[in-house]
Protein backbone atom coordinates (compact mmCIF):
# COMPACT_ATOMS: atom_id res chain seq x y z
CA UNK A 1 77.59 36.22 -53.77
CA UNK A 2 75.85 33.03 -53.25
CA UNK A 3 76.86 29.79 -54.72
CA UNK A 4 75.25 26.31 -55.62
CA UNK A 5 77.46 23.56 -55.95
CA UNK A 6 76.18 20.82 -58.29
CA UNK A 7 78.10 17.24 -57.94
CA UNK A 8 78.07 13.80 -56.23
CA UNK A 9 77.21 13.16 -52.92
CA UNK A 10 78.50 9.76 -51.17
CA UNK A 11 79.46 8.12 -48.93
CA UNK A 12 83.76 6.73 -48.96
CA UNK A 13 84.51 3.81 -47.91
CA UNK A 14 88.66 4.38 -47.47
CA UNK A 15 91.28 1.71 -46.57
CA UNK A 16 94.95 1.95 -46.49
CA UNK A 17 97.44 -0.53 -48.05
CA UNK A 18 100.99 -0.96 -46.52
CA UNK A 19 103.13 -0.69 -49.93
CA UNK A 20 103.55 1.34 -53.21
CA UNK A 21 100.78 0.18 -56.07
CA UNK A 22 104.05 0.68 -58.37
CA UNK A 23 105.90 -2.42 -56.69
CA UNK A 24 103.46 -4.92 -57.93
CA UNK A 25 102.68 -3.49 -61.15
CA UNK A 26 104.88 -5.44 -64.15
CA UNK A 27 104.92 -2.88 -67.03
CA UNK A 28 104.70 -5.35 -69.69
CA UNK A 29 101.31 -7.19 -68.19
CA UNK A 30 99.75 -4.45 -67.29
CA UNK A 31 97.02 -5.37 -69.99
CA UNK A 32 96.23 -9.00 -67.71
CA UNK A 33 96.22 -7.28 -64.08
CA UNK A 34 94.69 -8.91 -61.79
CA UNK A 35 95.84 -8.03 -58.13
CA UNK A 36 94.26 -7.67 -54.38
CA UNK A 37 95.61 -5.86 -52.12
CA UNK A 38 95.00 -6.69 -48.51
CA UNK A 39 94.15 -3.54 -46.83
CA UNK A 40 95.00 -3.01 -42.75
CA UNK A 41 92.71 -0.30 -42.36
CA UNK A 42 89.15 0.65 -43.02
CA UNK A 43 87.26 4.10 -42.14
CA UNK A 44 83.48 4.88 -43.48
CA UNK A 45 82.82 8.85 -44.35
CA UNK A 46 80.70 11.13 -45.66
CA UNK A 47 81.77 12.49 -49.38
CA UNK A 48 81.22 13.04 -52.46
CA UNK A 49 82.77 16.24 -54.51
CA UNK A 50 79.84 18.21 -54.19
CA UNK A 51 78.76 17.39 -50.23
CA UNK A 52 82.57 18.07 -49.62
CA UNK A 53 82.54 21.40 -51.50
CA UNK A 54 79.49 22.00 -50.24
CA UNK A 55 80.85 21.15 -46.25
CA UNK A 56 84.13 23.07 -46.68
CA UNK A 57 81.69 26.50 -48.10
CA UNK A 58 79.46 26.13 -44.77
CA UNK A 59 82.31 25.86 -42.63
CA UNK A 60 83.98 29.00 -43.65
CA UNK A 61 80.72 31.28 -43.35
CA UNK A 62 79.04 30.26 -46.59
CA UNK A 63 75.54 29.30 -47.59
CA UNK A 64 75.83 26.99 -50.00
CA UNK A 65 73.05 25.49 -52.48
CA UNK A 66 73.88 21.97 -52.66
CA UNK A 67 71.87 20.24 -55.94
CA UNK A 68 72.55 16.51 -56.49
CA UNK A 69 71.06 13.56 -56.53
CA UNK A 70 70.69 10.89 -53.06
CA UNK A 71 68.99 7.86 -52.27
CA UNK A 72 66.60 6.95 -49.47
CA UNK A 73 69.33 6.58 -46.70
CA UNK A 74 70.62 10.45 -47.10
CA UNK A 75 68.50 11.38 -43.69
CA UNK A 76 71.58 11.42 -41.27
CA UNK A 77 73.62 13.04 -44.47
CA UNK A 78 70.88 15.44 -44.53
CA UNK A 79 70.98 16.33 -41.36
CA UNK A 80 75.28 16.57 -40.75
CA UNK A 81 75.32 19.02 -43.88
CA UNK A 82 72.61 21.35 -42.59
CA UNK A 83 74.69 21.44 -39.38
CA UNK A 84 77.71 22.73 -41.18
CA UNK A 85 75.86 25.49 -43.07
CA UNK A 86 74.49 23.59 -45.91
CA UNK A 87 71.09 24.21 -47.62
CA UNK A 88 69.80 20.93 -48.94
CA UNK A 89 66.15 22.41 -50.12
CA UNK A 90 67.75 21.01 -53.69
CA UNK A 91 68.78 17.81 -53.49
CA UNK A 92 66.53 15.43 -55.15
CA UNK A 93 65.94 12.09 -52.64
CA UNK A 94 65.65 8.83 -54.85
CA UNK A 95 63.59 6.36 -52.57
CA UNK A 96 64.05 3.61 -54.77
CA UNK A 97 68.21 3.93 -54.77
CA UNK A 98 71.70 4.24 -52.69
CA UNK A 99 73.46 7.49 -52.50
CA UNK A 100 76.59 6.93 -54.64
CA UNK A 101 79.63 5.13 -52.53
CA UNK A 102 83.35 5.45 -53.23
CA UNK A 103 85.32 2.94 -52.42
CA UNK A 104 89.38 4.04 -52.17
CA UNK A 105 92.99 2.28 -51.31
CA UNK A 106 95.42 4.73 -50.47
CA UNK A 107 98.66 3.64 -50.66
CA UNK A 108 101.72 4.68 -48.29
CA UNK A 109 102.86 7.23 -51.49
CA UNK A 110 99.63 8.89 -51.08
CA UNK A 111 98.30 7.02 -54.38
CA UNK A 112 94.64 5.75 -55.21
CA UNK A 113 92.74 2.98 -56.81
CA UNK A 114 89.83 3.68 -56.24
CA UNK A 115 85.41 2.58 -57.38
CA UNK A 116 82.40 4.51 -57.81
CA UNK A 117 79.06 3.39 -57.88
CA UNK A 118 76.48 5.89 -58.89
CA UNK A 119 73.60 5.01 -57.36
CA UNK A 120 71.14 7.89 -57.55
CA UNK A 121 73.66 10.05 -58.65
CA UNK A 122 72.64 8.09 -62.09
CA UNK A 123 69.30 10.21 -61.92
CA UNK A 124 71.15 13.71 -61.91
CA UNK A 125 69.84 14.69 -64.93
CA UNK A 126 66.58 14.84 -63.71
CA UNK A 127 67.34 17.92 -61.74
CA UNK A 128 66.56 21.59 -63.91
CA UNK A 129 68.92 24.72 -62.39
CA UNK A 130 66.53 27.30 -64.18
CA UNK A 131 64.90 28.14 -60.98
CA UNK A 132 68.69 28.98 -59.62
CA UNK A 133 68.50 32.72 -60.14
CA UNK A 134 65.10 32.97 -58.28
CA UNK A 135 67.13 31.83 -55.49
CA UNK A 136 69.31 34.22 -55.49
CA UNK A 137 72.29 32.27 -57.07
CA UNK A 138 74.92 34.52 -58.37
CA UNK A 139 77.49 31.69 -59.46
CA UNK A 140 77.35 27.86 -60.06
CA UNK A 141 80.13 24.94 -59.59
CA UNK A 142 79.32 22.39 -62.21
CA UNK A 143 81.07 19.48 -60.54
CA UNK A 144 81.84 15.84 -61.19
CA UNK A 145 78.59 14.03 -61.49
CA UNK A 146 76.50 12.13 -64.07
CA UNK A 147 78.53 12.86 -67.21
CA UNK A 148 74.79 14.04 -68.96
CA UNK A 149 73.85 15.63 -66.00
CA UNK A 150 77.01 17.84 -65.94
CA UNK A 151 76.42 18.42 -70.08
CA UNK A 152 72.95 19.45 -68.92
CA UNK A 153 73.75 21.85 -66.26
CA UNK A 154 76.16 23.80 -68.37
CA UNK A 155 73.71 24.19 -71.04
CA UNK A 156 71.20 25.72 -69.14
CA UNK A 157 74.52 28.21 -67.16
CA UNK A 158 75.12 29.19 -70.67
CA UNK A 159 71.22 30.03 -71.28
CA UNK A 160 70.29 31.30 -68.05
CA UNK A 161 74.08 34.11 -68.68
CA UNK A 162 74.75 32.64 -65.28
CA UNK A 163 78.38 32.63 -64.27
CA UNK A 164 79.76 29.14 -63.63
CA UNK A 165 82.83 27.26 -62.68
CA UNK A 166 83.86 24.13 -64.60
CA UNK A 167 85.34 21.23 -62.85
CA UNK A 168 85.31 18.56 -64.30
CA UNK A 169 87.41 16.59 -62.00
CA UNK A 170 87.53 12.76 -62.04
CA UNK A 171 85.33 12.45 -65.12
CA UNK A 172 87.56 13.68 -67.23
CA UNK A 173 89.19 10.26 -67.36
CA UNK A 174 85.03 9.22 -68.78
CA UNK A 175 84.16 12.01 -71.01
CA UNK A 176 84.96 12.28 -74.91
CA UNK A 177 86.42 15.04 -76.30
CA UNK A 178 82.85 16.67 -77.67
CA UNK A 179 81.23 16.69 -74.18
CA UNK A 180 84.09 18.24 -72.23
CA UNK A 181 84.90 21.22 -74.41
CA UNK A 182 81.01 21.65 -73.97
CA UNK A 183 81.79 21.56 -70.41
CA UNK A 184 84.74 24.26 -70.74
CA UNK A 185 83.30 26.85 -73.33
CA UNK A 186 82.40 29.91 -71.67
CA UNK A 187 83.36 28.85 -68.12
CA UNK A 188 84.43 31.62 -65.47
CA UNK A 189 86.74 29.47 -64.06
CA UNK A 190 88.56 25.97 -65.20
CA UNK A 191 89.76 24.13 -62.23
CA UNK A 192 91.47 21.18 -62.51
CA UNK A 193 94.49 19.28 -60.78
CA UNK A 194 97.74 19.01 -63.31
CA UNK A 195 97.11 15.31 -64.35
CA UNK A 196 93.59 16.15 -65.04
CA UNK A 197 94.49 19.51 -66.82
CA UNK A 198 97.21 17.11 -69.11
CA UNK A 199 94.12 14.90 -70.18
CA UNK A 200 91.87 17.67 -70.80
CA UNK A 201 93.59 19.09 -73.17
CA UNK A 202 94.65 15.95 -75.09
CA UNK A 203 90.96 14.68 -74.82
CA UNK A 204 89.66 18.40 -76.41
CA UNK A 205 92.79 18.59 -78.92
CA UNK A 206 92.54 22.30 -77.50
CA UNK A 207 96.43 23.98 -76.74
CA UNK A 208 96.64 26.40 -73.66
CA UNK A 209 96.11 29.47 -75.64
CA UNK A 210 92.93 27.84 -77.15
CA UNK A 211 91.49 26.85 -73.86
CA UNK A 212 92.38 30.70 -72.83
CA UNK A 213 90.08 31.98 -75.40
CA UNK A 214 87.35 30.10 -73.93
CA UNK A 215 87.52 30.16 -69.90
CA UNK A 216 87.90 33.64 -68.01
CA UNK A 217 90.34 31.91 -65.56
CA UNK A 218 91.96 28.61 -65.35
CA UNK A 219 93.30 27.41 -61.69
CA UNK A 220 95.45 24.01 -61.96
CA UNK A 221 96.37 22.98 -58.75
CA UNK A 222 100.23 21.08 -58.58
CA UNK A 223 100.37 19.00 -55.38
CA UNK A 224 102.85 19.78 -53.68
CA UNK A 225 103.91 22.81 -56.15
CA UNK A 226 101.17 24.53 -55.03
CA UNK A 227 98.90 26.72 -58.03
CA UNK A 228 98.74 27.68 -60.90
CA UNK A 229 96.27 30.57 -62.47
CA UNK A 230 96.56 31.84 -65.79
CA UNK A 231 94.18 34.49 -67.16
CA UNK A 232 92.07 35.44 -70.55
CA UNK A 233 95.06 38.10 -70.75
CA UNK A 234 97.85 35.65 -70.50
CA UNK A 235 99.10 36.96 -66.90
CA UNK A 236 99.97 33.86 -64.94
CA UNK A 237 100.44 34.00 -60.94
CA UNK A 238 101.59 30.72 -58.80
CA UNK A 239 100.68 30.32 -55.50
CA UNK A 240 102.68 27.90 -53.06
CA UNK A 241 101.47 25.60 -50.66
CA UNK A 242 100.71 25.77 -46.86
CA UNK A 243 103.64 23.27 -45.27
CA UNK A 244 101.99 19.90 -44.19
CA UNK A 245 102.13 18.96 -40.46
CA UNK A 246 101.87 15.26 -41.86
CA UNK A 247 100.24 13.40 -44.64
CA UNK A 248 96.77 11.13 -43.34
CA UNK A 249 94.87 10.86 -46.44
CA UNK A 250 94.47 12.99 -49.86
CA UNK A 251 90.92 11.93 -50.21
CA UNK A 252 89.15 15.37 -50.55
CA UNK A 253 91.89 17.60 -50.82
CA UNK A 254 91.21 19.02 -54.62
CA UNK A 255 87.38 19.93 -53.43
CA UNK A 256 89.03 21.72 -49.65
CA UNK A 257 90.63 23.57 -52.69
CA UNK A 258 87.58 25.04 -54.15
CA UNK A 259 85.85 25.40 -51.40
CA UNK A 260 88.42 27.88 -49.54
CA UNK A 261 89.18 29.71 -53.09
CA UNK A 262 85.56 30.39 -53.80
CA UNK A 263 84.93 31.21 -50.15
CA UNK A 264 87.35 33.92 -50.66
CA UNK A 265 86.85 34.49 -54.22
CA UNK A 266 82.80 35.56 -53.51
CA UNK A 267 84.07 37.80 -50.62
CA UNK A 268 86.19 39.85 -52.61
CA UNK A 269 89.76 39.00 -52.13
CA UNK A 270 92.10 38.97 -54.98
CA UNK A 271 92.78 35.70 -56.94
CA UNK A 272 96.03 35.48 -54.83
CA UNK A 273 94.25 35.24 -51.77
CA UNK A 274 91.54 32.97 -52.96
CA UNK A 275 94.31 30.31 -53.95
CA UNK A 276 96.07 30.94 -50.39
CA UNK A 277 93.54 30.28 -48.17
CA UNK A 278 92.63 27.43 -50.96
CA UNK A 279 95.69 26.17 -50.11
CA UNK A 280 95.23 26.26 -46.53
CA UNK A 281 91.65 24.28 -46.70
CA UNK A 282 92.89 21.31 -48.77
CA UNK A 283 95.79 20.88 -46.42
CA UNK A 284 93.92 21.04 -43.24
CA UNK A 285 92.05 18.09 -45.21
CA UNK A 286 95.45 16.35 -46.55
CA UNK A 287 96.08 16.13 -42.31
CA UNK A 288 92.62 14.52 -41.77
CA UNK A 289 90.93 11.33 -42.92
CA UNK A 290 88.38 11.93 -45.29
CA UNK A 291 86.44 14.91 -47.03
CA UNK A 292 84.48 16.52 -44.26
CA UNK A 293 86.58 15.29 -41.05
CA UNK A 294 88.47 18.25 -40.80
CA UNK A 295 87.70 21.31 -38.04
CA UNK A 296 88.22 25.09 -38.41
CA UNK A 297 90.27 26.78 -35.70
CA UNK A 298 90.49 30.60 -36.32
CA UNK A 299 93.48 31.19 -34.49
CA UNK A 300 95.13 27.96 -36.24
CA UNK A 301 94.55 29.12 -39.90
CA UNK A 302 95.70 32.81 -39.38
CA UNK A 303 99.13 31.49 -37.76
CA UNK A 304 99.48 29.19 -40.56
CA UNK A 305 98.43 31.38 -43.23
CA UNK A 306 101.08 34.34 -41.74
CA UNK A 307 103.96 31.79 -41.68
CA UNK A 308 103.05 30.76 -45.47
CA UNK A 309 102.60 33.93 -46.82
CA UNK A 310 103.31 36.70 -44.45
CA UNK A 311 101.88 39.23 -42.24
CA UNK A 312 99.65 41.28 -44.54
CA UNK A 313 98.74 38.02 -46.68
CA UNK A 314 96.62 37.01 -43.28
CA UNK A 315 95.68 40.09 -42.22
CA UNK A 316 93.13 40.42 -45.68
CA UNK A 317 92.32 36.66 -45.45
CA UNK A 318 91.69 36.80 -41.88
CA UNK A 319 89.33 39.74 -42.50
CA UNK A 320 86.71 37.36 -44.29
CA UNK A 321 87.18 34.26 -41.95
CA UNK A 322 84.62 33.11 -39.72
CA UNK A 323 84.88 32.50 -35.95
């Protein structure tokens, strides 16, 4: 099955504060903040949901579509993504604009504040997927990107019968309630992380059961409680995490996600599988700085994935792994 991956590309610029935001927040002024936070570290990356989907899917065998938006300085990008198994024929180059940036404090609980500037992600909506299924495209991740452009791209899923998956992701948090059950209706899969899936719903006014009448699957990741996946049919299965060696930063870890579940998911293996060597992707990210700065080791990921989940549970992932 081959996938294209629609969503931001960027580049993060990530710094670390030496605190908790939640110390210097006062509850009752929290509608005149006004703070800086003097930051004792500062690393530049490449990112962006869709690039990092994108990167983790090239990594682990894949031959991703990537289809987003860039501006004239994506050369080097370009080049880095190709390297990791990336096809870039689709990305539309906007000569006259940046490539989106994020800009991100992480604080020493793992929490964000972070800024994104769209650049030529803003020109998204330009780009028509109705030319997917000559290219062989089987399934489509409608990731977080121009809010229109994301409207746009489901649309034509939904015209073209092409299978996609909806993640909405951070613009959940933008989006009205209209545009994100568009975004939701008919999806094969919902992915979302639990704060995200909390908003959804009261954004939509749509209860559990009603968003199960609409999506085939829905996959909420939990942090450090690992997954959840509910069904059409009501069966639920949770899936727990891979243990940590040590936290570095989360930036990234929600797309590693995706990209090892649909890795497996397109190869075959059962949901439970997809979700455990999901897990193991987004925290071989968690123990790296940034998106894309993390590196497969074969032998690594089947030792980790047999003490997480057992003997046989590695045997069938490792079957689909690359070297």
């Amino acid at each position: 099955m081959s996938i294209a991956v629609t969503g931001s590309i960027a580049t993060d610029h990530l710094m670390h504060f030496p605190g908790k935001f939640h110390e210097l927040l006062v509850a009752e002024q929290l509608d005149r903040i006004s703070l800086s936070f003097l930051v004792d570290d500062l690393v530049i990356h490449k990112g962006g949901s869709g690039a990092n989907i994108a990167f983790g899917l090239g990594v682990l065998g894949q031959r991703p579509l990537l289809v987003g938006a860039v501006g004239a300085d994506f050369g080097e990008y370009r080049q880095w993504l190709e390297d990791h198994g990336v096809d870039t024929s689709q990305v539309l180059v906007c000569p006259d604009l940046h490539t989106a940036r994020f800009i991100c404090t992480t604080d020493d609980a793992m929490r964000q504040i972070g800024t994104f500037y769209s650049g030529a992600m803003a020109r998204s909506v330009d780009i028509d997927l109705s030319g997917l299924p000559a290219l062989g495209v089987d399934l489509v991740l409608i990731g977080a990107s121009d809010p229109a452009a994301m409207v746009k791209y489901t649309r034509q899923c939904l015209e073209l019968g092409m299978p996609f998956v909806a993640d909405v992701s951070q613009q959940v948090t933008r989006m009205d309630g209209p545009d994100i059950r568009i975004l939701v209706d008919g999806a094969r899969f919902l992915m979302t992380n639990d704060y995200e899936w909390e908003l959804l719903q009261q954004k939509t006014g749509w209860t559990p059961a009603q968003v199960a009448e609409r999506v085939d699957i829905r996959i909420t990741t939990l942090g450090e409680n690992g997954v959840q996946i509910v069904c059409r049919d009501g069966s639920e299965l949770k899936v727990g995490v891979v243990p940590e060696t040590g936290k570095v930063d989360p930036t990234g870890v929600g797309d590693a996600f995706r990209a090892g579940f649909l890795a497996a998911h397109t190869q075959g293996l059962s949901l439970e599988r997809s979700a455990q060597l999901g897990c193991l992707i987004a925290v071989t990210t968690l123990e790296s700085h940034g998106g894309q700065e993390w590196t497969w080791d074969r032998a690594v990921a089947v030792e980790r994935l047999r003490d997480a989940y057992g003997p046989d549970a590695a045997a069938e992932i490792a079957a689909i792994l690359p070297e």
